[in-house]
N, C-alpha and C. Protein backbone atom coordinates (compact mmCIF):
# COMPACT_ATOMS: atom_id res chain seq x y z
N UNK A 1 229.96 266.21 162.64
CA UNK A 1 231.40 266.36 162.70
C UNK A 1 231.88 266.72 164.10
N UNK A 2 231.15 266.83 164.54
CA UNK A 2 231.24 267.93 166.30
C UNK A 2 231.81 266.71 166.90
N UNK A 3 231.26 265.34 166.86
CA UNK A 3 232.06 264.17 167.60
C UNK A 3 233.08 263.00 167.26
N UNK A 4 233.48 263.96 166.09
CA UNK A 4 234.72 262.90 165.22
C UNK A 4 235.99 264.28 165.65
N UNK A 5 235.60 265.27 164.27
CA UNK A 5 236.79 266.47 164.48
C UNK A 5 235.93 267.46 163.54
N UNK A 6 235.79 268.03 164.71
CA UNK A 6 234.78 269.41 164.62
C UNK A 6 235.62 270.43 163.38
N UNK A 7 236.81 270.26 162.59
CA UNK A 7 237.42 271.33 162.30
C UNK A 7 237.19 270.59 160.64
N UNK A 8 236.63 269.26 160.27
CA UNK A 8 236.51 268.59 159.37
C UNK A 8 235.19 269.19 158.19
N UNK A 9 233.98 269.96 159.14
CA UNK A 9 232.68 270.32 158.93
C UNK A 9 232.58 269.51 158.10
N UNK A 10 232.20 267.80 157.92
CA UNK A 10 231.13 266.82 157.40
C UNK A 10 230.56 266.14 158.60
N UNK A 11 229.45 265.41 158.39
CA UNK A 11 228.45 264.69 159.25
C UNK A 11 228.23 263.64 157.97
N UNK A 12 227.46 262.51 158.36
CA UNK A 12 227.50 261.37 157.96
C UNK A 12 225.91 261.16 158.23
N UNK A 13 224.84 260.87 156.85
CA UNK A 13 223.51 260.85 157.53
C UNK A 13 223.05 259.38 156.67
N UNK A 14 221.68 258.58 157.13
CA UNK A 14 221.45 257.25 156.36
C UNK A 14 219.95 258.38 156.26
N UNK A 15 219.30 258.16 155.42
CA UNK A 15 218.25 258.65 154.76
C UNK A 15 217.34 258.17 153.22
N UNK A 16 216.49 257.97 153.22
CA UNK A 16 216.06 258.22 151.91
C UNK A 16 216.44 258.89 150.91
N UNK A 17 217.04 258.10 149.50
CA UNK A 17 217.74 259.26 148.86
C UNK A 17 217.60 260.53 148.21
N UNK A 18 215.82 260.85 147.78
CA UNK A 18 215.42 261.83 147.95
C UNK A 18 215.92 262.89 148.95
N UNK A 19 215.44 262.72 150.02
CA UNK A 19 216.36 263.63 151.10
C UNK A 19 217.90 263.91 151.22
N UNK A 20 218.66 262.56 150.85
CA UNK A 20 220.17 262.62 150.27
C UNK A 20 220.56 263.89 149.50
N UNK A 21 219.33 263.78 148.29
CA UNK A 21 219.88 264.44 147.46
C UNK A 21 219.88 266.10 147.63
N UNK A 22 218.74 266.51 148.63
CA UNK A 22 218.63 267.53 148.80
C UNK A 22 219.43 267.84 149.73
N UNK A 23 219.73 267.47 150.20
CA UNK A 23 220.74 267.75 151.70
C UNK A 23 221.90 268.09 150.59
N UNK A 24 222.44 266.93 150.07
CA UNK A 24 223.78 267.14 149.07
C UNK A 24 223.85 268.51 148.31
N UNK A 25 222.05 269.24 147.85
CA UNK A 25 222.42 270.73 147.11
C UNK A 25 221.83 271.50 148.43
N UNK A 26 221.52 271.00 149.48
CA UNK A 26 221.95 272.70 150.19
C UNK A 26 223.72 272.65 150.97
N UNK A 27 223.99 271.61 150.91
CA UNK A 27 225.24 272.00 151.77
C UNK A 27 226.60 272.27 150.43
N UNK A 28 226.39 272.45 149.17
CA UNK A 28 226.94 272.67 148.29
C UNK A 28 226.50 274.12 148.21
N UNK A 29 225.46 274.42 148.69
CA UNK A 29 224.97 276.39 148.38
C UNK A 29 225.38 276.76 149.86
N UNK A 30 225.73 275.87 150.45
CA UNK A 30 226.63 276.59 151.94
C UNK A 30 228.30 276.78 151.48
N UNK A 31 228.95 275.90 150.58
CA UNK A 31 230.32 275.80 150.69
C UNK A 31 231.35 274.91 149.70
N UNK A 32 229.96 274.68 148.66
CA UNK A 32 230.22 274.55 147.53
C UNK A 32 230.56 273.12 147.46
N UNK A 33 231.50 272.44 148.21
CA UNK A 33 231.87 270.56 148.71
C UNK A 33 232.46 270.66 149.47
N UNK A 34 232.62 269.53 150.38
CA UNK A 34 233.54 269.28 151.35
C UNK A 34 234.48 268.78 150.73
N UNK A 35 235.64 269.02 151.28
CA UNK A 35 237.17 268.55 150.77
C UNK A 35 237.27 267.04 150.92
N UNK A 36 237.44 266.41 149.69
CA UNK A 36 237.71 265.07 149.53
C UNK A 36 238.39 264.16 150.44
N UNK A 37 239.63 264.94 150.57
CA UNK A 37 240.36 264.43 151.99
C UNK A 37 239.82 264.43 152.82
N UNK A 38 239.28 265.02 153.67
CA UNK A 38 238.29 265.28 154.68
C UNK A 38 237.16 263.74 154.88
N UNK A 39 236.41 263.85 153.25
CA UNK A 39 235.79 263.07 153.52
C UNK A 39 236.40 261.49 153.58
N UNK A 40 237.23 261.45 152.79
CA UNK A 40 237.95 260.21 153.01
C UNK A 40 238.68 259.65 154.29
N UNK A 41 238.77 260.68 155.00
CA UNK A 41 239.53 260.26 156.37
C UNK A 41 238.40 259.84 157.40
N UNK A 42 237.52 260.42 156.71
CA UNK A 42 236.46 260.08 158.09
C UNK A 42 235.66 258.97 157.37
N UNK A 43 235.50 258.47 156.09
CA UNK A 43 235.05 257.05 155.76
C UNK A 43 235.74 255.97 155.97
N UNK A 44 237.46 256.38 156.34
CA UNK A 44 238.07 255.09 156.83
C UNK A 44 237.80 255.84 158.08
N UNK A 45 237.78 256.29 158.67
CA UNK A 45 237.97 255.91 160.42
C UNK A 45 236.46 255.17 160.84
N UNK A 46 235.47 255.50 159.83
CA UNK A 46 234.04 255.03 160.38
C UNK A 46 234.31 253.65 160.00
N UNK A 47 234.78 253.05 159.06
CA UNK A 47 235.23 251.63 158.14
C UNK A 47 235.84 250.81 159.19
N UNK A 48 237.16 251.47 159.78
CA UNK A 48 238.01 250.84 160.97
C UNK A 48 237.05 250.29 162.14
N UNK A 49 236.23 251.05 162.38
CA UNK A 49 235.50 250.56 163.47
C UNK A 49 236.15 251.30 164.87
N UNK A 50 236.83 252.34 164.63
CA UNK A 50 237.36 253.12 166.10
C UNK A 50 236.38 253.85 166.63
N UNK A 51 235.55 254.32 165.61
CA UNK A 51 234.69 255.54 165.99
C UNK A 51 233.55 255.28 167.05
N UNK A 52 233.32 253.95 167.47
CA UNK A 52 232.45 252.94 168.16
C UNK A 52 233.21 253.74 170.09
N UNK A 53 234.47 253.43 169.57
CA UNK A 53 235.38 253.66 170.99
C UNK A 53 235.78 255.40 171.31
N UNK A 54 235.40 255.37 170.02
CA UNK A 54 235.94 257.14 169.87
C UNK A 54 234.58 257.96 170.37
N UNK A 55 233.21 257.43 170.34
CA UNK A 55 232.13 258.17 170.31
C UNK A 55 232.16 257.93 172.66
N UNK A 56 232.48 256.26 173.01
CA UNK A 56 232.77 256.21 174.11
C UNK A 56 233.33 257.42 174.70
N UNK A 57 234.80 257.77 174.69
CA UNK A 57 235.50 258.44 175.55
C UNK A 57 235.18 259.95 175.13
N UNK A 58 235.06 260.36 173.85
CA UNK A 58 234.40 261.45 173.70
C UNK A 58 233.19 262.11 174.74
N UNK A 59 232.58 261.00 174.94
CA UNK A 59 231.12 261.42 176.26
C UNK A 59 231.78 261.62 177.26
N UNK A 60 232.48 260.42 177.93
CA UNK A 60 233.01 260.47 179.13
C UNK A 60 233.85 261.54 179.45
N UNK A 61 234.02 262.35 178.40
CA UNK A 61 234.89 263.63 178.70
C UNK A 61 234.37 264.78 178.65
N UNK A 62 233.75 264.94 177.67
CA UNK A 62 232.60 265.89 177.81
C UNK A 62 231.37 265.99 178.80
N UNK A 63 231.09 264.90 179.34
CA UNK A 63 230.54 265.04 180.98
C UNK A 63 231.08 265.61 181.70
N UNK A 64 232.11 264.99 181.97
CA UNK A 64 232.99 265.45 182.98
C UNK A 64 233.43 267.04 182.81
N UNK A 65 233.36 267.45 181.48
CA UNK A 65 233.32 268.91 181.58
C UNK A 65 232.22 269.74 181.60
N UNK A 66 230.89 268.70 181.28
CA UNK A 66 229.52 269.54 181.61
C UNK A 66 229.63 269.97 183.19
N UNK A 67 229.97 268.44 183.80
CA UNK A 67 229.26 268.63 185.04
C UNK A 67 230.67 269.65 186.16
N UNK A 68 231.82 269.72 185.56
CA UNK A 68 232.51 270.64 186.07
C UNK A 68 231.84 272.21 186.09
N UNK A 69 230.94 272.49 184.75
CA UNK A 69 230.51 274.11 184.38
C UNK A 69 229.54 273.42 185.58
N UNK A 70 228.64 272.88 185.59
CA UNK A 70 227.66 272.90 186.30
C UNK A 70 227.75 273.41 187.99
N UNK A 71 228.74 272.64 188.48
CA UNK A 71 229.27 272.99 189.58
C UNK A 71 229.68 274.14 189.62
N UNK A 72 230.56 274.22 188.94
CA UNK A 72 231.00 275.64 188.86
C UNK A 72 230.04 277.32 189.25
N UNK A 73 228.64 277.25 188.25
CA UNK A 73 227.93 277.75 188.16
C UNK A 73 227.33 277.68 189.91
N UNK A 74 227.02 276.51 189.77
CA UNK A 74 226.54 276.37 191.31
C UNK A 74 226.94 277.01 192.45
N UNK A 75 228.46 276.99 192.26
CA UNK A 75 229.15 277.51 192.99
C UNK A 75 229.75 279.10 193.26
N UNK A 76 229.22 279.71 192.40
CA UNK A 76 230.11 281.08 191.60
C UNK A 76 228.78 281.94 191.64
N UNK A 77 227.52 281.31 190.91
CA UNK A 77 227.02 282.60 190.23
C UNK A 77 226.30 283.13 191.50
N UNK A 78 225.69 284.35 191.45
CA UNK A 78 224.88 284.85 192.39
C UNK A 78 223.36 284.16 192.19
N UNK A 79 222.55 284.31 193.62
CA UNK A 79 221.24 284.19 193.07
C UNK A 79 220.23 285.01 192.54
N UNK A 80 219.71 284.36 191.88
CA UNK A 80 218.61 285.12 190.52
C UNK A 80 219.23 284.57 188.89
N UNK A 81 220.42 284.08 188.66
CA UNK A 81 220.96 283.64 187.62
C UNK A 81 220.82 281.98 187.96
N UNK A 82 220.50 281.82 186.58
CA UNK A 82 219.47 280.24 186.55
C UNK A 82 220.33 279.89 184.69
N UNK A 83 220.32 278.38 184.85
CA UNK A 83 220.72 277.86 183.57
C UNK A 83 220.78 276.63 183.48
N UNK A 84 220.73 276.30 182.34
CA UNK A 84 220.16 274.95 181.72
C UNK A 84 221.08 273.46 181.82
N UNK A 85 220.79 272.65 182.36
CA UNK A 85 221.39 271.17 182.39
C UNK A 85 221.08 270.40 181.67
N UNK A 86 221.79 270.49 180.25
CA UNK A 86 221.93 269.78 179.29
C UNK A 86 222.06 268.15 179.45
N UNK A 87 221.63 267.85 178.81
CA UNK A 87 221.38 266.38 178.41
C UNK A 87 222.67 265.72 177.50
N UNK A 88 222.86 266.44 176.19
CA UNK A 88 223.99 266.22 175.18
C UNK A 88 224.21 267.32 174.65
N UNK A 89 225.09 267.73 173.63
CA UNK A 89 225.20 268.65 173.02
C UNK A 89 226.88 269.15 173.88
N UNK A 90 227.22 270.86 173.57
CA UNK A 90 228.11 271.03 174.13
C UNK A 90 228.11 272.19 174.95
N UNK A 91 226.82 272.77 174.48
CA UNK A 91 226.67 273.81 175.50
C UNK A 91 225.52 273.82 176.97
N UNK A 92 225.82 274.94 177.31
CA UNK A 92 224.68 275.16 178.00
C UNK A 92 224.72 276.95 177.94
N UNK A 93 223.10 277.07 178.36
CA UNK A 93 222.50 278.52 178.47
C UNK A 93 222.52 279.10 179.80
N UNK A 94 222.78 280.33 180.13
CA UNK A 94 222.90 280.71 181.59
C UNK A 94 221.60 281.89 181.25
N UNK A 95 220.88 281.90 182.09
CA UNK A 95 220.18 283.30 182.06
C UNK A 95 220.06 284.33 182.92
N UNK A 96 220.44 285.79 182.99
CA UNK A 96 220.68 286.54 183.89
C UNK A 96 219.02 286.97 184.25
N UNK A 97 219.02 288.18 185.35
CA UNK A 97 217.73 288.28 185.84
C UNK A 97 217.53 288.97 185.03
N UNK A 98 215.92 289.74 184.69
CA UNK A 98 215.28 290.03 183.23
C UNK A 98 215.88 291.43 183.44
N UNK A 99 216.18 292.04 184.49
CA UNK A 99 217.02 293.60 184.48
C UNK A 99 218.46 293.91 184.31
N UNK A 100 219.07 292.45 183.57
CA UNK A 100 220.61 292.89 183.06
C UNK A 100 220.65 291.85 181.53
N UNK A 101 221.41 292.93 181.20
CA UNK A 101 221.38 292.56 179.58
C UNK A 101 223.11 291.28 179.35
N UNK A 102 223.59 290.62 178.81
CA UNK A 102 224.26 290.02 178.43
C UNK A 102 225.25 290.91 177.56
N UNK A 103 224.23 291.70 176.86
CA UNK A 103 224.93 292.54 175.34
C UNK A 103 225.80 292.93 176.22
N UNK A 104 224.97 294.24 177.02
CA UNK A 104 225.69 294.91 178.13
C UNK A 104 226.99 294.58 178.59
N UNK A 105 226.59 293.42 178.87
CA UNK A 105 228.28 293.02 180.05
C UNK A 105 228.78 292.55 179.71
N UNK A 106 228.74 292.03 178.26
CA UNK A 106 229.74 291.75 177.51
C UNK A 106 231.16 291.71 177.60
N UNK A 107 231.54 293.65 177.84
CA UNK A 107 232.77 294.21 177.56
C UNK A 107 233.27 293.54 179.29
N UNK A 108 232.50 293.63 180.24
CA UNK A 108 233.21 293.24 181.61
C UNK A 108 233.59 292.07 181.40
N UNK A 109 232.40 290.54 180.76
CA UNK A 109 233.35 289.56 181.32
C UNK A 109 235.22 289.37 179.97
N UNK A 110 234.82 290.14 179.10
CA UNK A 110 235.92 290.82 178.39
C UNK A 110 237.46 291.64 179.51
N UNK A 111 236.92 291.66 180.08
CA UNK A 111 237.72 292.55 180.96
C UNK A 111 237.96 291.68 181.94
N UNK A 112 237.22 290.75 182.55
CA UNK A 112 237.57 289.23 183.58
C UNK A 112 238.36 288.26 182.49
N UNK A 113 238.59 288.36 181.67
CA UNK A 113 238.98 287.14 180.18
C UNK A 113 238.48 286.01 180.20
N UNK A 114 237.63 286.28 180.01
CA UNK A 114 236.33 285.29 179.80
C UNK A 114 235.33 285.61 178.91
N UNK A 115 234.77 285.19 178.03
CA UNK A 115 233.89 285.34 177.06
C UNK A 115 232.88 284.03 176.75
N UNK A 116 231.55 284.84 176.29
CA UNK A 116 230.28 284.02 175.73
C UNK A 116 230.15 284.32 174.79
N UNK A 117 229.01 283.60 174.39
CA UNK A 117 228.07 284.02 172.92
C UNK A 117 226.90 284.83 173.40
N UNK A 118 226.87 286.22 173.26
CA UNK A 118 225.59 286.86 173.36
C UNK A 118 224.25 286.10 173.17
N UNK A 119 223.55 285.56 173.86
CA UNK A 119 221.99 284.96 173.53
C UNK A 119 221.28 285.62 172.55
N UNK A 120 221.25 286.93 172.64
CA UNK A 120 220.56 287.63 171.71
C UNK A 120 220.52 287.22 170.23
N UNK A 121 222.12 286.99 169.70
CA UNK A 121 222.49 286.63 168.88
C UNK A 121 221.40 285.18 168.42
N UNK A 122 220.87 284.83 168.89
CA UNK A 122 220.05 283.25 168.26
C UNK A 122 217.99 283.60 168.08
N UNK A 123 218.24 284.99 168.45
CA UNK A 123 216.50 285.67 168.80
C UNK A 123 216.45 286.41 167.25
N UNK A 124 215.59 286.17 166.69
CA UNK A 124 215.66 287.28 165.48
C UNK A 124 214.54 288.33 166.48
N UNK A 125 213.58 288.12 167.04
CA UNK A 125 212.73 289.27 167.11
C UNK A 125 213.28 290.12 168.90
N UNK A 126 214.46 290.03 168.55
CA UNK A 126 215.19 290.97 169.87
C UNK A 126 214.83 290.44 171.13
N UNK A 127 214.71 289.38 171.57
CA UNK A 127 214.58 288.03 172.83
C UNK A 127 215.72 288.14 173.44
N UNK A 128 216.69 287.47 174.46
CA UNK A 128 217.23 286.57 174.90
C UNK A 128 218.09 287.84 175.34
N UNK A 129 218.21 289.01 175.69
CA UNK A 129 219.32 289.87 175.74
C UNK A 129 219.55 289.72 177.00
N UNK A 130 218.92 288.91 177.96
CA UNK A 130 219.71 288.46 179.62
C UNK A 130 220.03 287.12 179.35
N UNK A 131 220.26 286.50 178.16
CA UNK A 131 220.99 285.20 178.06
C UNK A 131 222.30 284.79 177.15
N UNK A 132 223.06 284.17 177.59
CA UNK A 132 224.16 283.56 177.33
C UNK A 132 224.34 281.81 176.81
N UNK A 133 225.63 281.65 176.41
CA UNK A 133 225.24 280.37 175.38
C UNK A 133 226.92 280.36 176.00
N UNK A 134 226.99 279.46 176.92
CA UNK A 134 228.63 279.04 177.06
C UNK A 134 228.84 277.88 176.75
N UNK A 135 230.08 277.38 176.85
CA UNK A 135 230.90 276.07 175.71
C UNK A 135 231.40 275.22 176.32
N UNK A 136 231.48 274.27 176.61
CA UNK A 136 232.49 273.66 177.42
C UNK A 136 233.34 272.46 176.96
N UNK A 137 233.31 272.33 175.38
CA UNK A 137 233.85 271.21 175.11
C UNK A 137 235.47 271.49 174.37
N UNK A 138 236.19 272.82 174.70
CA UNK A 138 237.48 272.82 174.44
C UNK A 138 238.49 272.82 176.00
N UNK A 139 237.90 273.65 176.92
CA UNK A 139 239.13 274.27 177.94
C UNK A 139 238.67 272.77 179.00
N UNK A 140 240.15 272.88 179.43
CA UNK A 140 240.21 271.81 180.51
C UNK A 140 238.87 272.16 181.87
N UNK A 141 239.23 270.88 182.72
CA UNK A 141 238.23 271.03 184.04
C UNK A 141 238.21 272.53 184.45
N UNK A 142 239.69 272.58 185.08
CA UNK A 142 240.08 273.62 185.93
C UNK A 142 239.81 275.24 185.16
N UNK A 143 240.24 275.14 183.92
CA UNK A 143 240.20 276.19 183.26
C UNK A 143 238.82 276.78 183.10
N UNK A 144 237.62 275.89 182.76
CA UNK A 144 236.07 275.64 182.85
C UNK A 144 235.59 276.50 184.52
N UNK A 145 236.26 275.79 185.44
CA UNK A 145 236.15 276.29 186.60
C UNK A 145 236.45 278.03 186.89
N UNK A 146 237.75 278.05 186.47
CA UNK A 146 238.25 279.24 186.63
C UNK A 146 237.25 280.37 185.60
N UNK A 147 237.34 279.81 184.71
CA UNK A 147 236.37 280.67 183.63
C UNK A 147 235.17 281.48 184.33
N UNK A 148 234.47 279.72 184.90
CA UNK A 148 232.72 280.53 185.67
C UNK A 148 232.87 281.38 186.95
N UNK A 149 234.41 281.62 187.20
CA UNK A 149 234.55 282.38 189.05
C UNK A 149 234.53 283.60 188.19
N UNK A 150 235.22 283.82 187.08
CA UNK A 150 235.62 285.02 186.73
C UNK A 150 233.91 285.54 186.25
N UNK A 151 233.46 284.66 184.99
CA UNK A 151 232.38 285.32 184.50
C UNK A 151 231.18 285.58 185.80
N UNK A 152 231.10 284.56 186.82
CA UNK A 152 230.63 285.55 188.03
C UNK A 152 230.48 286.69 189.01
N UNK A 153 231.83 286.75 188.84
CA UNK A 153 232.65 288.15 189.18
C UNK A 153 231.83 289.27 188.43
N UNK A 154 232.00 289.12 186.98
CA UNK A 154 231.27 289.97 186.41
C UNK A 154 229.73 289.94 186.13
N UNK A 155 229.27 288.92 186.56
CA UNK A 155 228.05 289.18 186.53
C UNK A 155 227.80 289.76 188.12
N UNK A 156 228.25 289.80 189.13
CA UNK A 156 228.29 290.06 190.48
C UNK A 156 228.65 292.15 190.29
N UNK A 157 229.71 292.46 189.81
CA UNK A 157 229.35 293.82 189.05
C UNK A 157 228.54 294.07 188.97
N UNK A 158 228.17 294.09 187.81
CA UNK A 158 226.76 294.28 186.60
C UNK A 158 225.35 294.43 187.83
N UNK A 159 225.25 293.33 188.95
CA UNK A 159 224.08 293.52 189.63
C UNK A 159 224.69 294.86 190.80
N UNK A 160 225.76 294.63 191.15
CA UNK A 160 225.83 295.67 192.11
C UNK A 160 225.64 297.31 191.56
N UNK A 161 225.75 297.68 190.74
CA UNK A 161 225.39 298.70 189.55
C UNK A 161 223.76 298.69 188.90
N UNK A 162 223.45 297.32 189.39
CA UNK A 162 221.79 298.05 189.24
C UNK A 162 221.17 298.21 190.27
């Protein structure tokens, strides 16, 4: 759903129907069904044949906002902070040096108005607490830009304090 309309939560899979069927009772013990409408809007738009052109400009935009964070990062963070150049998907991972926590600085880049997803949050056995999980497939170029000066800022803090 992430590359039609992320706010729809269905996906569309070809499979063996064995596997069909199981997929069909776990995502019913997630949310019981997807809304009919829902699914019907997105079996005609796949039917129409837009989604061919729709999956096109969708990339071409979402590059263009990867490779804006990318720069950005490049440009902003201090050295010792390192992060990942995604391929597809919508995020990317930033990782701070192993002597500052993410949890931690949380409340600062809170205080720059800027916000992540705690890394920690994806570790069950207490991992990732100098890593971050940022987004880039809602805020414009510039806004993307402005975002990584600020969350640098605060990661630029955070080291001057250790």
């Amino acid at each position: 759903s992430k590359t039609f309309a992320p706010g729809l939560r269905i996906g569309v899979i070809v499979a063996h129907e064995q596997i069909i069927k199981k997929m069909e009772i776990l995502k019913q013990s997630l949310d019981l069904c997807s809304s009919s409408l829902n699914q019907l809007i997105a079996a005609e738009f796949l039917r129409s044949g837009h989604f061919e052109k729709h999956i096109a400009l969708v990339k071409k935009v979402y590059k263009t906002k990867k490779d804006t964070m990318l720069a950005a990062l490049e440009k902003y963070m201090p050295e010792g902070v390192t992060w990942t150049r995604p391929e597809g998907g919508l995020f990317l991972w930033v990782k701070l040096p192993e002597s500052m926590s993410a949890d931690d600085m949380f409340e600062d880049a809170i205080r720059e108005n800027v916000a992540y997803v705690i890394g920690s949050a994806f570790h069950c056995d207490g991992s990732g607490k100098n890593t971050m999980r940022l987004n880039f497939s809602y805020a414009t170029p510039a806004d993307i830009d402005e975002g990584i000066k600020r969350l640098a800022t605060a990661v630029k803090k955070r080291l001057v304090l250790k």
